[in-house]
C-alpha atoms as a PDB file:
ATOM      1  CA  UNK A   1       0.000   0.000   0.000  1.00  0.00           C
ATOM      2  CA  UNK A   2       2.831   2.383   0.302  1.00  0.00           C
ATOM      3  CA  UNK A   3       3.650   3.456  -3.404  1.00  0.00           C
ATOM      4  CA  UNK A   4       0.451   4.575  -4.319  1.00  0.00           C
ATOM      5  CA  UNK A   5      -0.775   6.189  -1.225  1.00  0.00           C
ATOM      6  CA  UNK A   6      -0.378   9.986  -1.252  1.00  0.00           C
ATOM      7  CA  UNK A   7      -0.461  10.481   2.991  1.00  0.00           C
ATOM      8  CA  UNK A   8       2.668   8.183   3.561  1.00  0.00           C
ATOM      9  CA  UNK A   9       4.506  10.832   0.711  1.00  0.00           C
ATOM     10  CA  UNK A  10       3.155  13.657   3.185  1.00  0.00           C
ATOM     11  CA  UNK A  11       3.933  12.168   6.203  1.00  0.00           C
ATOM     12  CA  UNK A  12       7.708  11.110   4.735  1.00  0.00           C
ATOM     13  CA  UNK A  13       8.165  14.635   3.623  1.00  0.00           C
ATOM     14  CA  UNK A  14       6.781  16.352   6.726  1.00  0.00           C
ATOM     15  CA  UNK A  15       9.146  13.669   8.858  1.00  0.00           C
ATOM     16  CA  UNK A  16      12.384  14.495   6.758  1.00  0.00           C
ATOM     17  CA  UNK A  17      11.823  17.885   6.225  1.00  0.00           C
ATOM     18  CA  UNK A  18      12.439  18.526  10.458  1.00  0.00           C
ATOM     19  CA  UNK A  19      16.276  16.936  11.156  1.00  0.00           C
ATOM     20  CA  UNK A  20      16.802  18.905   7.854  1.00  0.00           C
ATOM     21  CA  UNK A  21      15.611  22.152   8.319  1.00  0.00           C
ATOM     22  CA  UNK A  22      17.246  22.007  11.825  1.00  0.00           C
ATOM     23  CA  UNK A  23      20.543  21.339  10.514  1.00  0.00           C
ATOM     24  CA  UNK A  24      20.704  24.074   7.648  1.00  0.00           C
ATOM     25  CA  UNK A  25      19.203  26.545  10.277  1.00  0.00           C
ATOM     26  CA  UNK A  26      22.043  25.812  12.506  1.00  0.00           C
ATOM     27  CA  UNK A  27      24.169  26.267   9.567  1.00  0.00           C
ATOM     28  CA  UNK A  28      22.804  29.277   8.183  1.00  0.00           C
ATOM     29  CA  UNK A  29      23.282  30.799  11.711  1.00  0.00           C
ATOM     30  CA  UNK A  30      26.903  30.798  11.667  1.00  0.00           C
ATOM     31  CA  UNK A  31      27.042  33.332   9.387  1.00  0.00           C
ATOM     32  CA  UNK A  32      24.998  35.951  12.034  1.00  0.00           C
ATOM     33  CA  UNK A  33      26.213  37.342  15.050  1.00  0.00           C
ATOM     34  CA  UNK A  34      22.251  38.176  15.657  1.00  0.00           C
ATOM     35  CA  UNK A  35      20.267  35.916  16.956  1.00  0.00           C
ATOM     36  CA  UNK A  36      17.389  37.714  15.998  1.00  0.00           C
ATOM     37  CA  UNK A  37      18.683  38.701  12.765  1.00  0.00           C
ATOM     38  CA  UNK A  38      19.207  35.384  11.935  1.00  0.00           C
ATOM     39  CA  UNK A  39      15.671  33.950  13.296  1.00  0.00           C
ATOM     40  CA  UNK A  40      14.105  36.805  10.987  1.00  0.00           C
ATOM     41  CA  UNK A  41      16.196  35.797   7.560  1.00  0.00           C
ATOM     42  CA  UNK A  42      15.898  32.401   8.195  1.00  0.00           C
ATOM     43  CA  UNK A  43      11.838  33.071   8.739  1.00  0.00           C
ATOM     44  CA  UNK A  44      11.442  35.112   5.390  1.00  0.00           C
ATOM     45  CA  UNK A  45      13.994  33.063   3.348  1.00  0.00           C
ATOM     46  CA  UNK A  46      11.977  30.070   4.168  1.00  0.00           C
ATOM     47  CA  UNK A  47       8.343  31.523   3.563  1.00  0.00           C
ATOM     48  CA  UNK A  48       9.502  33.170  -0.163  1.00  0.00           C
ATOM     49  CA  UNK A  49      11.725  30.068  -0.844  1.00  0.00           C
ATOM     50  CA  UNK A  50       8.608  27.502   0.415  1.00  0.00           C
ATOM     51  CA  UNK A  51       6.011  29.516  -1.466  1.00  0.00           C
ATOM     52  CA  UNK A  52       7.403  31.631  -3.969  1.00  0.00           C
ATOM     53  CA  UNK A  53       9.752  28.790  -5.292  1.00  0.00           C
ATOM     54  CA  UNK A  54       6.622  26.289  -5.820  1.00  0.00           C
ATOM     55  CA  UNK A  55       4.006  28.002  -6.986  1.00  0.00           C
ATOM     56  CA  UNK A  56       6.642  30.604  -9.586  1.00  0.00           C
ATOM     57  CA  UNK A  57       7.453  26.968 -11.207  1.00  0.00           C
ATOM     58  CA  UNK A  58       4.276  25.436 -11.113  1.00  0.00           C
ATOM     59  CA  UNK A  59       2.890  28.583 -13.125  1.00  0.00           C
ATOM     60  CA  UNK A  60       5.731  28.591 -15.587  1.00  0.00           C
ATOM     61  CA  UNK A  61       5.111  24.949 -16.231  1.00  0.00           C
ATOM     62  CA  UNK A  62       1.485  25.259 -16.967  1.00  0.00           C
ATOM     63  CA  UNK A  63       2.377  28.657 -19.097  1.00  0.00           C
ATOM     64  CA  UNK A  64       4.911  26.558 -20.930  1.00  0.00           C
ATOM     65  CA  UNK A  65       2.259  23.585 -21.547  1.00  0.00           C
ATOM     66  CA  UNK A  66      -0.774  26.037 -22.532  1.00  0.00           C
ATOM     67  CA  UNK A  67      -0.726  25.173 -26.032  1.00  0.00           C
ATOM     68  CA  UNK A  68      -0.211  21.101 -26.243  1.00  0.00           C
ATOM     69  CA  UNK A  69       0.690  21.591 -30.249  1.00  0.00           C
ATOM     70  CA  UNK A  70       2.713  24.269 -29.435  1.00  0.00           C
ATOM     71  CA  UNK A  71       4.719  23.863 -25.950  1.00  0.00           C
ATOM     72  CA  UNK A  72       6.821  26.689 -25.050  1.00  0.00           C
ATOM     73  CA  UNK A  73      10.111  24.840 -23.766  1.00  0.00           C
ATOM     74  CA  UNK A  74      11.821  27.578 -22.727  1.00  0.00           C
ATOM     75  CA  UNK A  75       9.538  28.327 -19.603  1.00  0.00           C
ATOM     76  CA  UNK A  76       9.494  24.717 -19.322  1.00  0.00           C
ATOM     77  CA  UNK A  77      13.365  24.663 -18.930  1.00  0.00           C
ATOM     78  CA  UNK A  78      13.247  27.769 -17.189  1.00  0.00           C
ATOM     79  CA  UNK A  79      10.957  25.780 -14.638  1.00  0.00           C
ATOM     80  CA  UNK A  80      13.362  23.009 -14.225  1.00  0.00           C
ATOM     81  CA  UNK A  81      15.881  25.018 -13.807  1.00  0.00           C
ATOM     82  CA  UNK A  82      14.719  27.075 -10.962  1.00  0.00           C
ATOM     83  CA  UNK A  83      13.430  23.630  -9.676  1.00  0.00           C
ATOM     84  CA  UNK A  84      16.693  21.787  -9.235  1.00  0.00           C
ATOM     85  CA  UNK A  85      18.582  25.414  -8.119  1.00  0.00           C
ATOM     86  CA  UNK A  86      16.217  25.536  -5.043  1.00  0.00           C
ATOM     87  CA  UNK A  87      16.156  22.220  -4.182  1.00  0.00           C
ATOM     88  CA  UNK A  88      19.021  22.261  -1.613  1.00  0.00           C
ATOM     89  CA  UNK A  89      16.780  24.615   0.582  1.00  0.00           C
ATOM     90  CA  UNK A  90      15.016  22.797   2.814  1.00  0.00           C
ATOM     91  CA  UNK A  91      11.954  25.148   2.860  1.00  0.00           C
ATOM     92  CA  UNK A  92      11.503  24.848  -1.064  1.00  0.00           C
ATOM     93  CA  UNK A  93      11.344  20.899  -1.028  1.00  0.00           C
ATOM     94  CA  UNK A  94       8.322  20.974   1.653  1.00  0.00           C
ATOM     95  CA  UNK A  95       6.505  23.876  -0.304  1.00  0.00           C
ATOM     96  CA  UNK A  96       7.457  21.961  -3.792  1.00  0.00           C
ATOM     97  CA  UNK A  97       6.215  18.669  -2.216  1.00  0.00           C
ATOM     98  CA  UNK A  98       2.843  19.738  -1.023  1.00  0.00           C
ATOM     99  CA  UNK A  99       1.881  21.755  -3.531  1.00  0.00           C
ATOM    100  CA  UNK A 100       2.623  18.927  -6.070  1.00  0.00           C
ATOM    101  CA  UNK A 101       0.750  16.945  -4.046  1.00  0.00           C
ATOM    102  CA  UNK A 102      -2.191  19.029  -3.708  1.00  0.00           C
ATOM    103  CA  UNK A 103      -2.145  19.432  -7.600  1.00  0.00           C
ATOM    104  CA  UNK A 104      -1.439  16.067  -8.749  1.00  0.00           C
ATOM    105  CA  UNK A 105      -4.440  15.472 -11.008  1.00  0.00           C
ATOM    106  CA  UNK A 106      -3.146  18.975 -13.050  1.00  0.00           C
ATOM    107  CA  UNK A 107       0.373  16.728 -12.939  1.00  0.00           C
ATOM    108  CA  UNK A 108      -1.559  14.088 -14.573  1.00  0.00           C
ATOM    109  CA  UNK A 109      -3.063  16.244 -17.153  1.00  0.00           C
ATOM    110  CA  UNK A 110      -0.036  17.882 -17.890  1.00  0.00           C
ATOM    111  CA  UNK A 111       2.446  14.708 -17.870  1.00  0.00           C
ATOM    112  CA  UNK A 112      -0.605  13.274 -19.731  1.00  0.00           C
ATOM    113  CA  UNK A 113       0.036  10.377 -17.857  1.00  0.00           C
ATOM    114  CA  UNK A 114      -2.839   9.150 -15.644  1.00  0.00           C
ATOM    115  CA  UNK A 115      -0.298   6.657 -13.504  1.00  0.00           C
ATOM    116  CA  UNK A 116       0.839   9.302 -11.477  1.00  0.00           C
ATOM    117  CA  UNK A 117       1.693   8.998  -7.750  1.00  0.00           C
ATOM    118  CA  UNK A 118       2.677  11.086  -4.796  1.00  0.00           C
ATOM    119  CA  UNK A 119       5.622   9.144  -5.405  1.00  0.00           C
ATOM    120  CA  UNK A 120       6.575   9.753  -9.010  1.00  0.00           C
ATOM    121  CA  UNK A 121       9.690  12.015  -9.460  1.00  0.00           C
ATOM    122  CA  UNK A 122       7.488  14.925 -10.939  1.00  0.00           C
ATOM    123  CA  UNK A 123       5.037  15.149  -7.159  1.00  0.00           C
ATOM    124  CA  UNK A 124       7.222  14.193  -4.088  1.00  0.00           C
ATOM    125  CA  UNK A 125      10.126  11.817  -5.516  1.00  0.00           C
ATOM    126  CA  UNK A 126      12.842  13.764  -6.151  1.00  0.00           C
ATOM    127  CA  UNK A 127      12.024  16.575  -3.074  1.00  0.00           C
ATOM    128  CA  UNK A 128      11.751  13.380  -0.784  1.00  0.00           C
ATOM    129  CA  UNK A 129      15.383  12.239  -1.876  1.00  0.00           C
ATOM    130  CA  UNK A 130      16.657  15.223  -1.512  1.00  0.00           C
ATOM    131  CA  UNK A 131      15.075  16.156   2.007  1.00  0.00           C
ATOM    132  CA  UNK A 132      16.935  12.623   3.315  1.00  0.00           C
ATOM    133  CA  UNK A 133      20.201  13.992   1.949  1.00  0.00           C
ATOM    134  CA  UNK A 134      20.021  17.385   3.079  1.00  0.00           C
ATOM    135  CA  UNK A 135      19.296  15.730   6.846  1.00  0.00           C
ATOM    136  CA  UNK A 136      22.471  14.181   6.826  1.00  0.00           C
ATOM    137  CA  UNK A 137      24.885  16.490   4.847  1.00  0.00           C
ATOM    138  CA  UNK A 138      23.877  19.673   6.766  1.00  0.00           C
ATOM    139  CA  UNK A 139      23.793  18.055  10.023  1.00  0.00           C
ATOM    140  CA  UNK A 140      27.529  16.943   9.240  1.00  0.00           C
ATOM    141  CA  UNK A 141      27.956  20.110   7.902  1.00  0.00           C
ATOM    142  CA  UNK A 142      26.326  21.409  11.652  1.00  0.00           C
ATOM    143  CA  UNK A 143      29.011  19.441  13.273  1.00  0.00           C
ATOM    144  CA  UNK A 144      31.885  20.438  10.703  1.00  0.00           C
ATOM    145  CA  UNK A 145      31.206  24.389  11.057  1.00  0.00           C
ATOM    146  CA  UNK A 146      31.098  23.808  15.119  1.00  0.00           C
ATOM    147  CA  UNK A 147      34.219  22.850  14.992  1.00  0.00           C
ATOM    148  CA  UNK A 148      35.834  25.399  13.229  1.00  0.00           C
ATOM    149  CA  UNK A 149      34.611  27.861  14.882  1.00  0.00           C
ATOM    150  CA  UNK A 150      36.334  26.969  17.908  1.00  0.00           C
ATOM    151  CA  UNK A 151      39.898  27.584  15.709  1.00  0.00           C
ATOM    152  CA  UNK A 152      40.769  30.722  15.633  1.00  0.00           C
ATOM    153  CA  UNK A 153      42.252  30.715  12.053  1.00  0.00           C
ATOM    154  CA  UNK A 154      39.071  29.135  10.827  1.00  0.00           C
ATOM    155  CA  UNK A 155      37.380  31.776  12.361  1.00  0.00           C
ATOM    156  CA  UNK A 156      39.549  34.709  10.537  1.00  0.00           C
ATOM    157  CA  UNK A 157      38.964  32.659   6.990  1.00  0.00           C
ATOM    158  CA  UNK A 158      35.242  32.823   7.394  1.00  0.00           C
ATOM    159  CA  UNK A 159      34.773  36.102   8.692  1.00  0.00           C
ATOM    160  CA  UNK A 160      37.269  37.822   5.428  1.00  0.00           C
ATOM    161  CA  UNK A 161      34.692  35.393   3.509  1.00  0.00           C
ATOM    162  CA  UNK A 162      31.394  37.043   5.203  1.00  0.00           C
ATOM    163  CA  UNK A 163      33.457  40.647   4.937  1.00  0.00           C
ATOM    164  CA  UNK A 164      33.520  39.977   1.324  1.00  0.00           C
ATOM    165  CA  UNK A 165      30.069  38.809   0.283  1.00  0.00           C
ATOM    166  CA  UNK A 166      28.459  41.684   2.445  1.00  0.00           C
ATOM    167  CA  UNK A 167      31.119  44.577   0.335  1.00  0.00           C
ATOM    168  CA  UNK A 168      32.644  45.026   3.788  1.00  0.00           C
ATOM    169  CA  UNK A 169      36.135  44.709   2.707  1.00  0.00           C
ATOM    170  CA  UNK A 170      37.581  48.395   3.613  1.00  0.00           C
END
């Protein structure tokens, strides 16, 4: 009963999506020295990468499939582009998952393939894979950055690496 039951995608993606979005939070904060700075990015990043993300590709692929003579691929590659870039965020393979989910007979229409499942590579697949791997590469990551930053010459690396990408370099 597992494959073709859409809750157990859910409930897999809701499950992995915690240890993982723990783990890149903790590594996202090590580039604050706010705590509340940090809460607040990591609070708007999530909501415009979760929803924004999602529904932006989900309208380009149904823009790009409009006409089914005439298919505009370069929305559709623009789609699957933004797809894969966002998938290491956490937030984006929750928001990708359940609204593919939610919209999985406009999947079926638009795959033109009436087989689909929550766990077919287009609906929950590919986020669900990717949620598992993110769980354990940012928590080693976690781990990793915790230990540099009790080395002081770590420490001096990273922050002439933050002084850079924030134009703080004079």
């Amino acid at each position: 009963w597992f494959p073709c039951c859409n809750g157990t995608g859910v409930i897999v993606l809701i499950l992995l999506y915690g240890p993982a979005a723990a783990s890149f939070s903790y590594c996202v904060s090590f580039m604050f020295k706010n705590a509340a700075l940090c809460s607040l990015f990591i609070i708007v990043f999530g909501f415009l990468v979760a929803m924004g993300g999602p529904l932006a590709i989900f309208i380009l692929v149904i823009l790009g499939n409009e006409d089914p003579s005439n298919k505009k691929d370069n929305l559709i590659f623009a789609a699957d582009f933004l797809s894969w870039a966002l998938r290491p965020f956490p937030p984006f393979c929750l928001g990708n998952g359940l609204l593919n989910v939610i919209n999985i007979d406009a999947w079926e229409y638009l795959e033109g393939d009436d087989n689909i499942s929550a766990w077919s590579e287009t609906i929950l697949l590919a986020d669900v894979l990717f949620l598992l791997a993110e769980s354990v590469v940012y928590l080693f990551l976690a781990m990793q950055l915790d230990i540099w930053s009790s080395n002081p010459r770590a420490v001096s690396y990273w922050n002439g690496f933050v002084s850079v990408l924030t134009c703080k370099c004079f």
